[in-house]
C-alpha atoms as a PDB file:
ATOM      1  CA  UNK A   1     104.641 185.663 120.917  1.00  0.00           C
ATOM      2  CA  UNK A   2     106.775 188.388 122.633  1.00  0.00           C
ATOM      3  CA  UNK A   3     106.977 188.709 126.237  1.00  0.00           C
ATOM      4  CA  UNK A   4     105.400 192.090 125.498  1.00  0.00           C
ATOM      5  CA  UNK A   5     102.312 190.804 123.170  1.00  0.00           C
ATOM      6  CA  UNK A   6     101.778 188.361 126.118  1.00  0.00           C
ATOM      7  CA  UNK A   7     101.642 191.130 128.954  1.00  0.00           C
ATOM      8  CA  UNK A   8      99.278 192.756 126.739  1.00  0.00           C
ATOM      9  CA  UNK A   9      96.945 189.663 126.134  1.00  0.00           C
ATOM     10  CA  UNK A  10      97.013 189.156 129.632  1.00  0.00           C
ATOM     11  CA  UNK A  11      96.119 192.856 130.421  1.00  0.00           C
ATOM     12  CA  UNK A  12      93.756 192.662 128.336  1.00  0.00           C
ATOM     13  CA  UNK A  13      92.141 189.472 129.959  1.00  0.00           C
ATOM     14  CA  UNK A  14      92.460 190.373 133.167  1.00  0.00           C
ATOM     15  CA  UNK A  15      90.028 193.548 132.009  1.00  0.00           C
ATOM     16  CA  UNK A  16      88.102 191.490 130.276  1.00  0.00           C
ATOM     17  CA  UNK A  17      86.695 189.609 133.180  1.00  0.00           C
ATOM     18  CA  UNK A  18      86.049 192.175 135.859  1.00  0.00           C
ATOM     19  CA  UNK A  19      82.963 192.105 137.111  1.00  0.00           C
ATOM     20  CA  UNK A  20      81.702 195.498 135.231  1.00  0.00           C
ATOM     21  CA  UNK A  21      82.687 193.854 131.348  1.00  0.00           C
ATOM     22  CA  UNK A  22      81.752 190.153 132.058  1.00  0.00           C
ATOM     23  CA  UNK A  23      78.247 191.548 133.119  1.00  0.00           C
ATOM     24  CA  UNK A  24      77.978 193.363 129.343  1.00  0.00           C
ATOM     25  CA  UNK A  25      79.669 190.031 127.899  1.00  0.00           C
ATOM     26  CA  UNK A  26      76.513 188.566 129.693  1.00  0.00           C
ATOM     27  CA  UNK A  27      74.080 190.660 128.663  1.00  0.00           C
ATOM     28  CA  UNK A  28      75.025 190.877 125.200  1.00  0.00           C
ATOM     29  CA  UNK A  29      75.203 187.337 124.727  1.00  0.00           C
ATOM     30  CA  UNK A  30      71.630 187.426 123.854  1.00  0.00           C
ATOM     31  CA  UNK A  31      70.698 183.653 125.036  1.00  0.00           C
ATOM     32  CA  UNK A  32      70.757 184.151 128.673  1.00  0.00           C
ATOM     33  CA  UNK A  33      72.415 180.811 129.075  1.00  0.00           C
ATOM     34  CA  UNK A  34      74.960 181.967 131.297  1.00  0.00           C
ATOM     35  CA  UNK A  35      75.751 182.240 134.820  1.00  0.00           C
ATOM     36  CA  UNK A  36      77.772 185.153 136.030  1.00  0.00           C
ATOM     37  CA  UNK A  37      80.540 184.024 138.753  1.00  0.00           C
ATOM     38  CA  UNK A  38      81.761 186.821 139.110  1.00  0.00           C
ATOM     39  CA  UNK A  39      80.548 188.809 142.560  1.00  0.00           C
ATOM     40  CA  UNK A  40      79.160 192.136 141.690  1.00  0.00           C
ATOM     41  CA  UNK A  41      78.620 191.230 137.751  1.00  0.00           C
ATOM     42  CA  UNK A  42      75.183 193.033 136.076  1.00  0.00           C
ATOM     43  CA  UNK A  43      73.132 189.883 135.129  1.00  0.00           C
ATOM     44  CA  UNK A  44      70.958 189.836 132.490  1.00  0.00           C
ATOM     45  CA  UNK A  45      66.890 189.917 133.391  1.00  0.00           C
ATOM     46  CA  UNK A  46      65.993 186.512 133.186  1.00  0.00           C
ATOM     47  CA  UNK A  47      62.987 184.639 135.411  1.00  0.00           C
ATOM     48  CA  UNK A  48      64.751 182.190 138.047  1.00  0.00           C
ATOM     49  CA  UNK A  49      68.410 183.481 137.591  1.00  0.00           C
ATOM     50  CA  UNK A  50      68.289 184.399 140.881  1.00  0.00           C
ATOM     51  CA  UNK A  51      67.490 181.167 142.178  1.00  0.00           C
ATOM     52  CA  UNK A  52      70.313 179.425 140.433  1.00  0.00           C
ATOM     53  CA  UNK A  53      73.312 181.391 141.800  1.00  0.00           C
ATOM     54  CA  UNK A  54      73.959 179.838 145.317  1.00  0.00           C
ATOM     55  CA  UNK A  55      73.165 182.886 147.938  1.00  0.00           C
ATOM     56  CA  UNK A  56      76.712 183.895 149.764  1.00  0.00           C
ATOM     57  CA  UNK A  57      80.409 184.026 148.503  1.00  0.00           C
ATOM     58  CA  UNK A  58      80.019 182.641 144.384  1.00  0.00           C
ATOM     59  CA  UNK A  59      82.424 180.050 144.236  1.00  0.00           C
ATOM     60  CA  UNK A  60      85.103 179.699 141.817  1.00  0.00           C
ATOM     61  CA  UNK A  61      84.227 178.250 138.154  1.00  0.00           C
ATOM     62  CA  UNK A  62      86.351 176.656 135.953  1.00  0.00           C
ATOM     63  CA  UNK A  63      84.591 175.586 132.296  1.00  0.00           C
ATOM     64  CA  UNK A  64      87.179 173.943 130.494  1.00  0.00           C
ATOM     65  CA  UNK A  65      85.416 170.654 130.917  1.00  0.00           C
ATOM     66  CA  UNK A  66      82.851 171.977 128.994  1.00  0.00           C
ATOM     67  CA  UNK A  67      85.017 173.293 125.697  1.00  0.00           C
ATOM     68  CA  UNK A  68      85.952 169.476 124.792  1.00  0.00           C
ATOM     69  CA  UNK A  69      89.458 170.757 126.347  1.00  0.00           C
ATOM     70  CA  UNK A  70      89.657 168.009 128.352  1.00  0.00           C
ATOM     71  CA  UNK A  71      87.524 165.088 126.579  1.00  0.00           C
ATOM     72  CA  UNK A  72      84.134 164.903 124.715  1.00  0.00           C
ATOM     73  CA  UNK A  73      82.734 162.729 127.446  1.00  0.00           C
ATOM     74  CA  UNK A  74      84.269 164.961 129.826  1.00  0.00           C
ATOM     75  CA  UNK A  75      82.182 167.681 128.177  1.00  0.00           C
ATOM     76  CA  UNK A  76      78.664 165.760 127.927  1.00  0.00           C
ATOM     77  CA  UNK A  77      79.418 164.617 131.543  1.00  0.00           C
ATOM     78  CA  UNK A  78      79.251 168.080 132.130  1.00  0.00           C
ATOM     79  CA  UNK A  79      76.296 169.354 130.377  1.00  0.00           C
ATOM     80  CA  UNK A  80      74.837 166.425 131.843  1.00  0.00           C
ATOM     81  CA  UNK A  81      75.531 167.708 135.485  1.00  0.00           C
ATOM     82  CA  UNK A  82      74.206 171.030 134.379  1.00  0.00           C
ATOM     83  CA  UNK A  83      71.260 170.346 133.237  1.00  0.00           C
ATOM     84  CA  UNK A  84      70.140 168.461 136.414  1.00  0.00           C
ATOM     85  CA  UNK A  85      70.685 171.133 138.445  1.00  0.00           C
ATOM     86  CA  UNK A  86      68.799 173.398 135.970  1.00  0.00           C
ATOM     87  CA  UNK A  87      66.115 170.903 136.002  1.00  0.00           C
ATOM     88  CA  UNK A  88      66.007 170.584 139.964  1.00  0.00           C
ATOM     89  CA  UNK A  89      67.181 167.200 139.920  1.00  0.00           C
ATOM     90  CA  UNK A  90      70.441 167.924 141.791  1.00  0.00           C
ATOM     91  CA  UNK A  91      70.802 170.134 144.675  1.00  0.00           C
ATOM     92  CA  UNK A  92      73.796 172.723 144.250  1.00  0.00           C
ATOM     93  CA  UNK A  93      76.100 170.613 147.095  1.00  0.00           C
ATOM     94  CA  UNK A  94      75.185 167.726 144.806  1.00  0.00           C
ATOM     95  CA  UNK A  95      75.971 169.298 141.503  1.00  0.00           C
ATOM     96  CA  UNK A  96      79.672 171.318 143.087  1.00  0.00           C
ATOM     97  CA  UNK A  97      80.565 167.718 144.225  1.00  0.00           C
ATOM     98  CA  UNK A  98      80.080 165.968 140.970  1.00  0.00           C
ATOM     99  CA  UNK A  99      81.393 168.876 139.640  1.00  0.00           C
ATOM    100  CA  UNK A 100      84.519 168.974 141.407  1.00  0.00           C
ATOM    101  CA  UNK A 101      85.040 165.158 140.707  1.00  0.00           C
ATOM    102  CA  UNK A 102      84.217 165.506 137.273  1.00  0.00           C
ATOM    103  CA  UNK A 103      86.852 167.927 136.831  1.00  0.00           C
ATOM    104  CA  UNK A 104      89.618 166.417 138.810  1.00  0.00           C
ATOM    105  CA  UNK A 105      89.323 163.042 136.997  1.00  0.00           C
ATOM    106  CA  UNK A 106      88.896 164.246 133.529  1.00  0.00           C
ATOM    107  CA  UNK A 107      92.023 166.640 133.781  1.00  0.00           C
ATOM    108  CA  UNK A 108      93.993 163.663 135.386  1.00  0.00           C
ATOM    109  CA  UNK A 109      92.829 161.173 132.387  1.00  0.00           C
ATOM    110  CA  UNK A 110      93.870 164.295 130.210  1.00  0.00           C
ATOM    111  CA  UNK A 111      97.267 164.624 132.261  1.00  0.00           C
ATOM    112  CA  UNK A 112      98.191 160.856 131.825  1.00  0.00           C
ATOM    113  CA  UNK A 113      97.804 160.908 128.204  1.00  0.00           C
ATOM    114  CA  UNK A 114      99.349 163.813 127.467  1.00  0.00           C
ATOM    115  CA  UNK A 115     102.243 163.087 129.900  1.00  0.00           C
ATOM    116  CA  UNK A 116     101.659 165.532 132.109  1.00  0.00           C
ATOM    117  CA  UNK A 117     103.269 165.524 135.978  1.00  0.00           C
ATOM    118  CA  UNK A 118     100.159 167.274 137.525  1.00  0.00           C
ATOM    119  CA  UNK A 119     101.778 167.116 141.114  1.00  0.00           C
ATOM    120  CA  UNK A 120     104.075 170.526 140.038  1.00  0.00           C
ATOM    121  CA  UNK A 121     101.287 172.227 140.172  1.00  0.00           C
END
């Protein structure tokens, strides 16, 4: 990988994820699973979507946890937290905590094993 090919893949990334193409991402996806994060992102037309995107600025999502990235439990941890604020079970301040906690522990457990100084960053 050139320093060249990179600048292009990240180019084409950073396009990639506006708000205008992550909305068609979205809506071509077909299953309606996902949640758009991005602010000003076309959603697709499904019932309660609305309700499930916290009113105000969207906050800022990171789903590696989810892509066994970080750990398998990490990952069913995850779905886990998802699904009970799908469900109703867990109010959004409830979920973002877990979330958040979720995320910092896993990538620290990840960090340790892989011998990785986290404090650089």
């Amino acid at each position: 990988m050139t320093p060249a090919k990179t600048a292009t893949v990240m180019d084409f990334m950073a396009w990639l994820f506006t708000p205008q193409h992550l909305g068609n991402w979205l809506k071509i996806s077909g299953s309606g699973a996902y949640i758009p994060t991005e602010q000003g992102a076309p959603t697709v037309n499904l019932p309660g979507l609305s309700s499930l995107v916290p009113s105000g600025k969207v906050p800022t999502v990171v789903d590696a946890v989810l892509d066994d990235v970080l750990s398998t439990a990490a990952t069913n941890s995850g779905m886990r937290l998802i699904q009970s604020y799908i469900d109703g079970s867990l109010s959004y301040s409830g979920f973002a905590s877990q979330w958040q906690s979720l995320l910092t522990s896993s990538a620290q457990q990840w960090a340790t094993a892989n011998h990785v100084n986290l404090s650089k960053y």
